[in-house]
Protein backbone atom coordinates (compact mmCIF):
# COMPACT_ATOMS: atom_id res chain seq x y z
CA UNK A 1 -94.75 75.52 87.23
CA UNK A 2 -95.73 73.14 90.19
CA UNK A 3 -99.08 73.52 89.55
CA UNK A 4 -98.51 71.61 86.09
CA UNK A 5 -100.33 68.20 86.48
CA UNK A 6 -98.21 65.25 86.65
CA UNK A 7 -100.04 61.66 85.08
CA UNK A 8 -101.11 59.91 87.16
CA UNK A 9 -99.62 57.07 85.31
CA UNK A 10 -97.08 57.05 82.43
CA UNK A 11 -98.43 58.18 79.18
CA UNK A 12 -98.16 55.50 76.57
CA UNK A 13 -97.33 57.32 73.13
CA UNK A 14 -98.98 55.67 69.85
CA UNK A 15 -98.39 55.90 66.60
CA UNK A 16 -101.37 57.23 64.84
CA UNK A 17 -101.80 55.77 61.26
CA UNK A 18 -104.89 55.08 59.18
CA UNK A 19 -106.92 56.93 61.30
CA UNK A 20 -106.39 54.35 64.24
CA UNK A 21 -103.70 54.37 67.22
CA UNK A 22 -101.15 51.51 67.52
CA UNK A 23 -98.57 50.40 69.31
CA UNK A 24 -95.33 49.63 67.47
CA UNK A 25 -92.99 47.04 67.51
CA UNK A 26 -89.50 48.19 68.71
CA UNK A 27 -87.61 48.68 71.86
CA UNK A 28 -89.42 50.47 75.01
CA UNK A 29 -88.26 54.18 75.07
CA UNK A 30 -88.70 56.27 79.02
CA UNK A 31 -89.84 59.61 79.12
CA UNK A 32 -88.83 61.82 81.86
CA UNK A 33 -90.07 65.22 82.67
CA UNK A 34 -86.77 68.01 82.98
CA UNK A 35 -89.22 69.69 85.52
CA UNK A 36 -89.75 67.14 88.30
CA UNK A 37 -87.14 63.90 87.14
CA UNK A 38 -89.56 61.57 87.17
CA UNK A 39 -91.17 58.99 84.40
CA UNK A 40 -93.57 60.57 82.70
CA UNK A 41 -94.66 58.32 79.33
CA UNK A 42 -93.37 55.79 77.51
CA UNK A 43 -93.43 54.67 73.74
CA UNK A 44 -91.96 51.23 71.55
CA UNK A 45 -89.96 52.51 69.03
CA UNK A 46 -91.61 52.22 64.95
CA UNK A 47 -88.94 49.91 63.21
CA UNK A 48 -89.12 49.72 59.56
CA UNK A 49 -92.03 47.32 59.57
CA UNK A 50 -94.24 49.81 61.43
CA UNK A 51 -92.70 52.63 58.79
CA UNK A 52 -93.93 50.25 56.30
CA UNK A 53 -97.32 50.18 57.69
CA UNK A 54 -97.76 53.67 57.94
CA UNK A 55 -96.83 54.86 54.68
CA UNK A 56 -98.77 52.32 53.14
CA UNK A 57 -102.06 53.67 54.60
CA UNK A 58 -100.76 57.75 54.08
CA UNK A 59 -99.96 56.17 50.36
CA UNK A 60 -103.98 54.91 50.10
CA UNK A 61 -105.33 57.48 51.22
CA UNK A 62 -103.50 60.46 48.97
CA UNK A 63 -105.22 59.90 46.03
CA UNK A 64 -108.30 61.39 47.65
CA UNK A 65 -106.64 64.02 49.71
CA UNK A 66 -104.92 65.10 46.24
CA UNK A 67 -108.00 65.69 44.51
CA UNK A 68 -110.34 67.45 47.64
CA UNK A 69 -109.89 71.13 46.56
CA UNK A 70 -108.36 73.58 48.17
CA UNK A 71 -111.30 75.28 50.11
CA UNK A 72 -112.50 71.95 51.78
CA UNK A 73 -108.87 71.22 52.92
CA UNK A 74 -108.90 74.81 54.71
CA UNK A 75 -112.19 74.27 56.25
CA UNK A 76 -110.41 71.01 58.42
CA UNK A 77 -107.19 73.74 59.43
CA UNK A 78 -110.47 75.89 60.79
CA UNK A 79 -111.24 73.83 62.70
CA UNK A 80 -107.93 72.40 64.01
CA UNK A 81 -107.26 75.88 64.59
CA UNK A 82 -110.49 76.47 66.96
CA UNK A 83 -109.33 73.26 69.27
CA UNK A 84 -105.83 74.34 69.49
CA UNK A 85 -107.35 77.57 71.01
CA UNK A 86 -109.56 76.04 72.87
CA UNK A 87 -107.25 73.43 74.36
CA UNK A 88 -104.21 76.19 74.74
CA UNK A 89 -103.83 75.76 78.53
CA UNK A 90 -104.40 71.48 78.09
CA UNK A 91 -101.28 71.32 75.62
CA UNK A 92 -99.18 74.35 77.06
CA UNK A 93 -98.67 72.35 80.34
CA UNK A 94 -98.01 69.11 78.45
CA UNK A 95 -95.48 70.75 76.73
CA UNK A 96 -93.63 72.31 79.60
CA UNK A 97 -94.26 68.62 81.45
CA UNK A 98 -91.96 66.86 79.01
CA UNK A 99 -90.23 69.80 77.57
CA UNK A 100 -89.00 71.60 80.85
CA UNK A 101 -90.11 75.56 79.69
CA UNK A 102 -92.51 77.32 81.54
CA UNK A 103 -96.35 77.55 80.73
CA UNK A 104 -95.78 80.96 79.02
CA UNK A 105 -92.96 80.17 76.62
CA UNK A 106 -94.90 76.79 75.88
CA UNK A 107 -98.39 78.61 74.87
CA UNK A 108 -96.23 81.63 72.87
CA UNK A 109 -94.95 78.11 71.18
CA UNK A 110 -98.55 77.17 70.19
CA UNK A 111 -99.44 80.30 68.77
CA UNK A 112 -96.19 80.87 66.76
CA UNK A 113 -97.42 77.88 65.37
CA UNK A 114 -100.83 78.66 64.78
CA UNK A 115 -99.18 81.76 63.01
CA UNK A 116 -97.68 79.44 60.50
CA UNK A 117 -101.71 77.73 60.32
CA UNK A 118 -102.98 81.46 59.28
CA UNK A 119 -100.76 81.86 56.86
CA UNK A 120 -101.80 78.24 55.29
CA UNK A 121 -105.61 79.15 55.93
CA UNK A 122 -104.42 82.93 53.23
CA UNK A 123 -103.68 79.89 50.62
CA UNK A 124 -106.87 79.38 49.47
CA UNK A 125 -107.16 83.37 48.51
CA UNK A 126 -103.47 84.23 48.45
CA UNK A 127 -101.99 81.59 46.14
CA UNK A 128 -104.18 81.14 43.01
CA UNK A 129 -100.53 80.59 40.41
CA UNK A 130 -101.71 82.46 38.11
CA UNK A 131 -103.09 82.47 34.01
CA UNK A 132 -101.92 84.77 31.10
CA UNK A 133 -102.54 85.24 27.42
CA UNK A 134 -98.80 85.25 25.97
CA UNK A 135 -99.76 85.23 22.83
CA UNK A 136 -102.81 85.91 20.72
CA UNK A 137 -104.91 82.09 21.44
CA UNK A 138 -102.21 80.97 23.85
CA UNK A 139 -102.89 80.73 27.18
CA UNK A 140 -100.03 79.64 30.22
CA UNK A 141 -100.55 78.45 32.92
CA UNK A 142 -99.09 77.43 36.57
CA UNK A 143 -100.89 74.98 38.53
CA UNK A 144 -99.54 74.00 42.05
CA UNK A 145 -99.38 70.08 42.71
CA UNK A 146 -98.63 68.35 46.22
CA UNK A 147 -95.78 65.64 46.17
CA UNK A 148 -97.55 62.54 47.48
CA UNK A 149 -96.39 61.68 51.15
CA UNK A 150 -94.21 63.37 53.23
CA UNK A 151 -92.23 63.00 56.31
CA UNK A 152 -91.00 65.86 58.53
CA UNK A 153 -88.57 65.50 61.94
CA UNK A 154 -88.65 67.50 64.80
CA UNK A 155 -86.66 68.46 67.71
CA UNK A 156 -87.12 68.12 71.63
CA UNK A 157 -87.09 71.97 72.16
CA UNK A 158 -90.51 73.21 70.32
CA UNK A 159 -92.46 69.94 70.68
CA UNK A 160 -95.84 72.03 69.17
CA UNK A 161 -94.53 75.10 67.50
CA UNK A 162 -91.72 73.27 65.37
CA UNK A 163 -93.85 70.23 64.15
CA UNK A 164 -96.88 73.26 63.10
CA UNK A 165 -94.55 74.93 60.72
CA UNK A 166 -94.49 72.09 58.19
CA UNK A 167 -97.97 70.52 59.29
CA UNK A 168 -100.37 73.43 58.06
CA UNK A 169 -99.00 74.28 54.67
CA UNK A 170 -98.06 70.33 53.78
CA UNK A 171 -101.43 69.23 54.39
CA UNK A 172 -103.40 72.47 53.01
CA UNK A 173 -101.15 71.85 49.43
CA UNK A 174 -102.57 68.49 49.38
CA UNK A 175 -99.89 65.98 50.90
CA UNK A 176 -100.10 62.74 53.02
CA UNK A 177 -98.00 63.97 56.12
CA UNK A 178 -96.09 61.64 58.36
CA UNK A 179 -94.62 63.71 61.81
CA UNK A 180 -91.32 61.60 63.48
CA UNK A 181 -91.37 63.69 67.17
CA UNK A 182 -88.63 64.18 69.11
CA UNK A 183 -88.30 60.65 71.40
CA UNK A 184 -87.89 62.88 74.24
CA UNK A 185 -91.44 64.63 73.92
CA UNK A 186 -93.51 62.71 72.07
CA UNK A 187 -96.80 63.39 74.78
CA UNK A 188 -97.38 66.26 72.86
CA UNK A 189 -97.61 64.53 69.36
CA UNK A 190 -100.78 62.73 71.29
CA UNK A 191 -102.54 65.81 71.47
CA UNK A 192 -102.10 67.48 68.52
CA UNK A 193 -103.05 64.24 66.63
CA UNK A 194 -106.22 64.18 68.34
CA UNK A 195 -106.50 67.85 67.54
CA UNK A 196 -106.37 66.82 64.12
CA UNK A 197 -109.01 63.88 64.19
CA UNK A 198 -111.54 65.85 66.22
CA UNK A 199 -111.20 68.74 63.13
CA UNK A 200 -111.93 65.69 60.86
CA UNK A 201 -108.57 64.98 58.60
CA UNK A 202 -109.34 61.72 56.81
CA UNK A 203 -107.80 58.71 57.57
CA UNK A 204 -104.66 57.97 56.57
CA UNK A 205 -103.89 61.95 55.65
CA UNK A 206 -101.80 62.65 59.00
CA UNK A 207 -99.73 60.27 60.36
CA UNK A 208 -97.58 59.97 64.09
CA UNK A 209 -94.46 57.81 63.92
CA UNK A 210 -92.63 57.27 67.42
CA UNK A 211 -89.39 56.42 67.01
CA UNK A 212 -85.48 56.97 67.34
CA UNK A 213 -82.57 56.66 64.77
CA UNK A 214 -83.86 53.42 63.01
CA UNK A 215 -87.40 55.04 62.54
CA UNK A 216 -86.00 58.74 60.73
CA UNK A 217 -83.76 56.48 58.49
CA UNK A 218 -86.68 54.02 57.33
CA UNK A 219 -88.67 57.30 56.52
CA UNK A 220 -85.74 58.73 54.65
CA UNK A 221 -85.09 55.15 52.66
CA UNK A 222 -89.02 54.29 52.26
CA UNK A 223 -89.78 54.66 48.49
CA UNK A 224 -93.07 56.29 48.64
CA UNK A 225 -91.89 59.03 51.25
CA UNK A 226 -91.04 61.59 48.55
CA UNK A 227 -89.87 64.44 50.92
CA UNK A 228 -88.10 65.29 54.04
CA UNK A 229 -88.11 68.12 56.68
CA UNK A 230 -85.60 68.30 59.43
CA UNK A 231 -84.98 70.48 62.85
CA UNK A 232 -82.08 69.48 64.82
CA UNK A 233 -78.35 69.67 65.75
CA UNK A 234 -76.18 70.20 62.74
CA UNK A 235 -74.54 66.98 62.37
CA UNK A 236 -77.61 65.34 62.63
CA UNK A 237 -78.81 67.68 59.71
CA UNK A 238 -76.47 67.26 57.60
CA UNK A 239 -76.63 63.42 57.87
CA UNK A 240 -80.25 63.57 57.11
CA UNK A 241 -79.73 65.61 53.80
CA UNK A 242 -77.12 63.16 52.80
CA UNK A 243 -79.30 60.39 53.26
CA UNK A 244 -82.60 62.17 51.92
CA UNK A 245 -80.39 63.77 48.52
CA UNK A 246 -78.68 60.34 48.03
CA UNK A 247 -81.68 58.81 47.59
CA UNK A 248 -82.90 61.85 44.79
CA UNK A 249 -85.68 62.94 47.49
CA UNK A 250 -86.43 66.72 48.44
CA UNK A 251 -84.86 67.36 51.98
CA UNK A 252 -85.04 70.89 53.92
CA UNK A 253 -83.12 70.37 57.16
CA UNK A 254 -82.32 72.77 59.64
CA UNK A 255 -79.25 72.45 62.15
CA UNK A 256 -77.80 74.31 64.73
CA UNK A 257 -76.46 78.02 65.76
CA UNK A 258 -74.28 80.25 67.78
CA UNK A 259 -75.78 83.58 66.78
CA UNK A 260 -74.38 86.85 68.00
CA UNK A 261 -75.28 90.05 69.27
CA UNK A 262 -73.20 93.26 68.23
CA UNK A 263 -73.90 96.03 71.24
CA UNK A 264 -72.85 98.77 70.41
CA UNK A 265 -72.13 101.73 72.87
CA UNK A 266 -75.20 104.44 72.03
CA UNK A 267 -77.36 101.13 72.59
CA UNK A 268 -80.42 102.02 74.39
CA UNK A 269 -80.08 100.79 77.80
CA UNK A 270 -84.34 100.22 78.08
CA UNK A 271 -83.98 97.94 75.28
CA UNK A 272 -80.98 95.69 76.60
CA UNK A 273 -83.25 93.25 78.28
CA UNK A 274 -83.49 91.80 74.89
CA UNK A 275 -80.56 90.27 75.28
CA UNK A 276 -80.86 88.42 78.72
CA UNK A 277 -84.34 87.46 77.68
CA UNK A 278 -82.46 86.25 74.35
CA UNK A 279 -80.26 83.70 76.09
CA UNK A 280 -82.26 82.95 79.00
CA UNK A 281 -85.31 82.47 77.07
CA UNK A 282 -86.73 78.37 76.57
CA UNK A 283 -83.37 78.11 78.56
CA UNK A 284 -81.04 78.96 75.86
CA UNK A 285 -82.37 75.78 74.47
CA UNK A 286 -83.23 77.22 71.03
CA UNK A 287 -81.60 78.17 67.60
CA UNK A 288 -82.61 81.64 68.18
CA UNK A 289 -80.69 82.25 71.37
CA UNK A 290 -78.13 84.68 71.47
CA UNK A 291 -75.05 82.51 72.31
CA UNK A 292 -72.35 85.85 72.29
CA UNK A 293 -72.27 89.35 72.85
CA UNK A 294 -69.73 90.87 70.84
CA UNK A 295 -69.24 94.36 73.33
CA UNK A 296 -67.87 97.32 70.66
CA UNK A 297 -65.71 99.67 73.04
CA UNK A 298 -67.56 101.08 76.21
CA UNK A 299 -70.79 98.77 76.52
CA UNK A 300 -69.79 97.92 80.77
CA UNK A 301 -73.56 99.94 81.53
CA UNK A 302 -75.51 97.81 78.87
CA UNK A 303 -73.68 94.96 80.04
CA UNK A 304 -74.29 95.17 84.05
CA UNK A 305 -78.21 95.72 82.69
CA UNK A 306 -77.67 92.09 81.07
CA UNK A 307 -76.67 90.65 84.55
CA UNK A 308 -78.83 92.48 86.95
CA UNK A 309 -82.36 90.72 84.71
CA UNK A 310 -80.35 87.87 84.20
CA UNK A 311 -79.53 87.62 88.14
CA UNK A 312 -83.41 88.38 88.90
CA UNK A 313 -84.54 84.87 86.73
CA UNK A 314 -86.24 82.54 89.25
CA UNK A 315 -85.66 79.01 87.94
CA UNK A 316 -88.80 77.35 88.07
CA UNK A 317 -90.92 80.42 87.03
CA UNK A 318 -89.07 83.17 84.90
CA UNK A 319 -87.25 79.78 83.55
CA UNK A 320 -87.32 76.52 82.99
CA UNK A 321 -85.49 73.41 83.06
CA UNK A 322 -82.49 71.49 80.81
CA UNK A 323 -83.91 68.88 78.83
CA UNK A 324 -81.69 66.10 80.52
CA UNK A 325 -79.30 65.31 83.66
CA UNK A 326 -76.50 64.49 81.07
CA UNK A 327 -77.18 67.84 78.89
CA UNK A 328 -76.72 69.57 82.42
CA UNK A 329 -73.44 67.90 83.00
CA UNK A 330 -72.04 69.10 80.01
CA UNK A 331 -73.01 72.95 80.17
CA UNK A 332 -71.40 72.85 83.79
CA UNK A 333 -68.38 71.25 81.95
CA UNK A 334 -68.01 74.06 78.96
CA UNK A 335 -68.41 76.89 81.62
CA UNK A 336 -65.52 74.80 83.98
CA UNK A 337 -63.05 74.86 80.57
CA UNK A 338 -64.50 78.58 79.74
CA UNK A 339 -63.00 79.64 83.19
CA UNK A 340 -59.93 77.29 82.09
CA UNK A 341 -59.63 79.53 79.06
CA UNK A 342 -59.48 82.52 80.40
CA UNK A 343 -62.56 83.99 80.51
CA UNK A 344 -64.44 85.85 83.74
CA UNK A 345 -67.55 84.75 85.48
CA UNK A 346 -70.00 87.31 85.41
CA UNK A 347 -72.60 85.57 86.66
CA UNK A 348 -72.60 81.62 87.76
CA UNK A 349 -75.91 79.27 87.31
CA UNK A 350 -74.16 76.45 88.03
CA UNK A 351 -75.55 75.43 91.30
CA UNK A 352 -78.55 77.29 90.92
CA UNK A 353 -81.91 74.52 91.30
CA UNK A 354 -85.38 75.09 91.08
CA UNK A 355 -87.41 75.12 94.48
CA UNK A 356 -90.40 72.70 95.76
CA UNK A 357 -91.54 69.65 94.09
CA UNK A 358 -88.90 71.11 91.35
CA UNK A 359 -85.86 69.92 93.16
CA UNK A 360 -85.23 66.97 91.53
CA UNK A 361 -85.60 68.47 88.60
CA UNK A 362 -82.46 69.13 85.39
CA UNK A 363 -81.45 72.72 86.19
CA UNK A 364 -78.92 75.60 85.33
CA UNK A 365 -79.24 78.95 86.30
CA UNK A 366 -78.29 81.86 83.06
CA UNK A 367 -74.73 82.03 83.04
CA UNK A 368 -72.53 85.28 81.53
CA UNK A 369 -68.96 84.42 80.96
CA UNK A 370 -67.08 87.77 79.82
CA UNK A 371 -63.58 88.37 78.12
CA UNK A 372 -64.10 85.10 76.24
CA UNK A 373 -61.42 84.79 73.53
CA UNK A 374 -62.44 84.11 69.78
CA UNK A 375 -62.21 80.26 68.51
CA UNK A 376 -62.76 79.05 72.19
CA UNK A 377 -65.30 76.71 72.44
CA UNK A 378 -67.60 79.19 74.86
CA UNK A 379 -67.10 81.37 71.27
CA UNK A 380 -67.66 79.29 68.82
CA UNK A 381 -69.53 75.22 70.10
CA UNK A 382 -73.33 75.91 70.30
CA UNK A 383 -73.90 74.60 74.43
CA UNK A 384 -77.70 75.17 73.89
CA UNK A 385 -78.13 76.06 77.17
CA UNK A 386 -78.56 79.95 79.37
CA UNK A 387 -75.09 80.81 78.96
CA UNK A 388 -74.26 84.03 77.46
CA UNK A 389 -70.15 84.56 76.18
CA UNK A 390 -68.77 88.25 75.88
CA UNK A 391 -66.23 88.71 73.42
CA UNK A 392 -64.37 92.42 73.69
CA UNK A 393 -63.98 93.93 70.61
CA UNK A 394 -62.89 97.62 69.50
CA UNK A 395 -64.76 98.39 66.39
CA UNK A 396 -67.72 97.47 64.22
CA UNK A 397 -65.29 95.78 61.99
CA UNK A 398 -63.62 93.81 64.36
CA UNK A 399 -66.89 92.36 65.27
CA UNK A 400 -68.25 91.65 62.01
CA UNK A 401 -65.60 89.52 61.14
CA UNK A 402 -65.82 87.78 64.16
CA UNK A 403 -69.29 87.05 63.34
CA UNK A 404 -67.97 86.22 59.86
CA UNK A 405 -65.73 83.49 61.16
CA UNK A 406 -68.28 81.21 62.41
CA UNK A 407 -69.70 78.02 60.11
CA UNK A 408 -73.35 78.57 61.62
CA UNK A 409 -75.48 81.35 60.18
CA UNK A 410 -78.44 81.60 61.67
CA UNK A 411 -79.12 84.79 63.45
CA UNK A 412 -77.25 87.57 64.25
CA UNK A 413 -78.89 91.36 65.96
CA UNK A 414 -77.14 94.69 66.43
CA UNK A 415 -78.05 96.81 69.97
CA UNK A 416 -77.55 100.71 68.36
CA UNK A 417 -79.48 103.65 67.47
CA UNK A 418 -77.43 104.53 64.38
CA UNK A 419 -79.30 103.85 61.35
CA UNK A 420 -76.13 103.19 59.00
CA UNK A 421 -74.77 101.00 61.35
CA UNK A 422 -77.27 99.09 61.84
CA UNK A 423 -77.82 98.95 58.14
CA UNK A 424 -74.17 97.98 57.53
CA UNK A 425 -74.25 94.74 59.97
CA UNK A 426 -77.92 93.18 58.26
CA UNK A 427 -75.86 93.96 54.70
CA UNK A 428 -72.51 92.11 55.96
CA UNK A 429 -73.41 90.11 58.67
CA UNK A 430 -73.60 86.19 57.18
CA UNK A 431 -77.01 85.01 58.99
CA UNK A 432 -80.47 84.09 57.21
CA UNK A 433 -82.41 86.24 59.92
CA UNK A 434 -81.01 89.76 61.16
CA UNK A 435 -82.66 91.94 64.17
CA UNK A 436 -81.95 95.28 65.28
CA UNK A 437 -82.83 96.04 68.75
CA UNK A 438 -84.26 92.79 68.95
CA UNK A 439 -82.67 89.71 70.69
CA UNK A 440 -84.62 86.85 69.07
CA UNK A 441 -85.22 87.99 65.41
CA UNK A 442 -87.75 85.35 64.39
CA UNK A 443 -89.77 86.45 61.47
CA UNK A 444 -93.59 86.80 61.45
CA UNK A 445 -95.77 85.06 58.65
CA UNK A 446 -95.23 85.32 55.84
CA UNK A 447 -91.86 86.30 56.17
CA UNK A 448 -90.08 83.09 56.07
CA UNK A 449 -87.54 81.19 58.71
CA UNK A 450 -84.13 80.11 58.00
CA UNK A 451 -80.53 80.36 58.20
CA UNK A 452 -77.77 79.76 55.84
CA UNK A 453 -74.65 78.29 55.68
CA UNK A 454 -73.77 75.28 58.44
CA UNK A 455 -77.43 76.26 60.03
CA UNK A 456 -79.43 74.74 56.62
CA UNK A 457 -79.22 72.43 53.90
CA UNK A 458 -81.09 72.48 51.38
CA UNK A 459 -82.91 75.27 49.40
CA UNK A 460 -86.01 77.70 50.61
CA UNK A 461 -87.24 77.99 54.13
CA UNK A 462 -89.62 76.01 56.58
CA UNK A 463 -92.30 78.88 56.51
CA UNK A 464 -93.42 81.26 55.19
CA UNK A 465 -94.35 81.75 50.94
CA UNK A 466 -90.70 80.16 50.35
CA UNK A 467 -91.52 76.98 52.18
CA UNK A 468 -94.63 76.31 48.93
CA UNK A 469 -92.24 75.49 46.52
CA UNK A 470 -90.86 73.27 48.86
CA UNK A 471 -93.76 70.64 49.43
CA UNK A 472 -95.19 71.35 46.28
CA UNK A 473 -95.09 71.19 42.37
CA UNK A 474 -95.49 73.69 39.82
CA UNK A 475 -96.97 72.36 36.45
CA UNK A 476 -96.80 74.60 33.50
CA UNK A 477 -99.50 74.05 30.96
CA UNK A 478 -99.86 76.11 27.54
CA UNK A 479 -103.12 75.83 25.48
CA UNK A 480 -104.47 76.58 22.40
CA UNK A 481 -107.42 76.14 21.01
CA UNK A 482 -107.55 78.02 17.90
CA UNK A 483 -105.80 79.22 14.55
CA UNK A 484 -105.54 82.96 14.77
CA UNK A 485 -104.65 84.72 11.78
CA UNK A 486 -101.68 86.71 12.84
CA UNK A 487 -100.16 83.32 14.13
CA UNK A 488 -95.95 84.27 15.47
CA UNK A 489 -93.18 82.22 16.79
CA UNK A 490 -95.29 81.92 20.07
CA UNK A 491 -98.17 80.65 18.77
């Protein structure tokens, strides 16, 4: 991690729109890097004039994108593809510069991502809709039709991997895209957008919008922006979709978790590391994290196999840094008042820094608090940050509707080798994604991502074949185009 390159002068972050870059018009936004503390970049934030600006030229230019078939738009993701490969190391250590994870969890970032690209490049043999004959001279038919221009949101944690779920399959169905980055790592959005003008999109076709608050909301309200996409905290979610559904628009907008882990007692000790590597992982700072253990009966062997990896991470290599001093202040705070509620400190990050040039950087070391009591806030807030709870429970059933009790349903796994039981937590268990043995049960394309309940709102997933329907239109058309003789009711 201290080999990453710092700039050698702060990066000033564009908006890219018409096929040019430009500076907006709002206040000056800092960027600082969670690895060293230091200014990294800087941006003006897009007010609504600069929205207006930019949708006007994604709005020109989707006429032409609308009607280039299928095949050619695919040919462009080849090639964006081919750079992203080729520039892998480039953008991994841009990403961990502003984002704070290490070089490894930033490229498996990129190529989740280009995951979701494949699956857009299967489109052009996968998802020909479909004709039939349903009755004698009539033919029906489904034809699939972009929107027009879109706008998608993403979060600070996956500055790559988050913004190429929606980017591939938006622009291969034929929309204008317009990407709002997170305004604490917007140096990626730099690089991908020249990814994506070196492959050749066409002006106006992909669009960068820096920005804070006052730039999502003139997305959301512009008239021509005729869906939305959203990763984020909850509340901020569930504003968005209130905003976006208000307004009649489409709006898919993912919020936050506290997904558990049932360990069971036959769990295989080999495979336990799962769960460290779950809340350790990206520094807890995902929606995937395991955020409790709830221990059925005898689990104190699985559990020391938790701590001992989790005691072995190395900040600074085997994990990275908090996105922000203040986000640091508050996960020392909600492991202070877990210790105030009762619970035991397994294992303590909270003096734990990074070595080096790393010093000065935003760190906490993985954290397991144990005997944590249900409806606590270690049980039941998501911190996003390494720290693991342990609720004690002394059956299956017990912890199931512990699990049950929480608003978020993102993920939940079960540690076991029984077959039925594991069976009877993915069939009860109230979570959009389910793992079994597996501490960070993300699906692989074309399975689809998303949660339910207080963890999405809105309908379908971000990926995946249920994420089509989303940035897309089905048109039905029946023909005929001559009398039979045996005409029926469907003809």
């Amino acid at each position: 991690m201290e080999d990453i390159q710092r700039p050698s002068e702060p990066v000033n972050c564009k908006n890219f729109a018409g096929g040019d870059w430009l500076s907006q018009s709002g206040k000056n936004i800092d960027v600082y890097s969670p690895l060293f503390g230091d200014k990294i970049g800087n941006f003006k934030s897009s007010t609504s004039d600069d929205v207006e600006k930019l949708v006007a030229k994604a709005s020109q230019a989707y006429p032409l994108w609308r009607d280039t078939p299928l095949k050619e738009r695919t040919q462009i993701m080849f090639r964006f593809r081919e750079i992203l490969i080729r520039d892998m190391d480039k953008i991994s250590s841009i990403v961990s510069l502003e984002n704070g994870k290490t070089v490894a969890e930033s490229k498996a970032g990129i190529l989740k991502g280009i995951e979701v690209l494949e699956f857009a490049l299967s489109l052009q043999n996968l998802d020909s809709m479909g004709t039939m004959e349903v009755s004698r001279g009539v033919q029906c038919e489904y034809r699939r039709e972009p929107l027009g221009v879109v706008a998608s949101i993403t979060p600070f944690n996956f500055p790559a991997m988050v913004p190429m779920w929606t980017i591939p399959i938006a622009l291969t169905v034929g929309n204008c895209y317009v990407w709002k980055p997170s305004e604490k790592t917007p140096l990626t959005s730099q690089y991908l957008g020249k990814a994506l003008e070196e492959a050749g999109i066409p002006k106006g076709v992909f669009s960068i919008a820096q920005g804070d608050r006052e730039t999502v909301e003139a997305l959301i309200d512009h008239k021509d922006v005729k869906a939305i996409s959203f990763v984020g905290s909850t509340k901020v979610a569930k504003a968005v979709y209130q905003r976006a559904t208000n307004l009649g628009k489409r709006c898919l907008a993912l919020g936050g978790a506290k997904n558990h882990i049932i360990l069971m007692p036959d769990a295989d000790i080999n495979l336990c590391y799962g769960i460290s590597d779950s809340f350790t992982g990206c520094a807890g700072q995902r929606c995937m994290a395991a955020a409790v253990v709830l221990a059925v009966g005898d689990v104190d062997k699985q559990i020391e196999e938790i701590k001992k990896r989790a005691n072995s991470m190395v900040l600074g290599k085997d994990m990275g840094a908090i996105i922000t001093k203040e986000q640091v202040d508050f996960l020392q705070g909600a492991i202070d008042q877990a210790v105030k509620d009762g619970a035991t400190l397994l294992v303590d990050g909270r003096n734990q820094t990074a070595d080096g040039n790393l010093k000065q950087g935003y760190w906490i070391g993985p954290t397991i608090l144990d005997n944590v009591k249900p409806g606590s806030q270690a049980a039941t807030h998501e911190l996003f940050g390494p720290v693991l709870a342990i609720i004690r429970c002394k059956n299956l059933s017990e912890a199931l509707e512990i699990e049950n009790s929480i608003d978020y349903g993102n993920a939940c796994s079960v540690f076991t080798q029984n077959g039925a039981v594991a069976e009877r937590v993915a069939r009860e268990a109230r979570a959009g994604m389910i793992g079994v043995n597996i501490g960070v049960p993300v699906p692989r394309e074309p399975f689809s991502f998303g949660g339910i309940n207080d963890s999405k709102f809105g309908h379908g997933d971000i990926t995946g074949a249920h994420s089509l329907d989303f940035w897309s239109n089905i048109k039905k058309v029946t023909k005929k185009w001559e009398l039979q003789k045996d005409t029926n009711w469907m003809g």
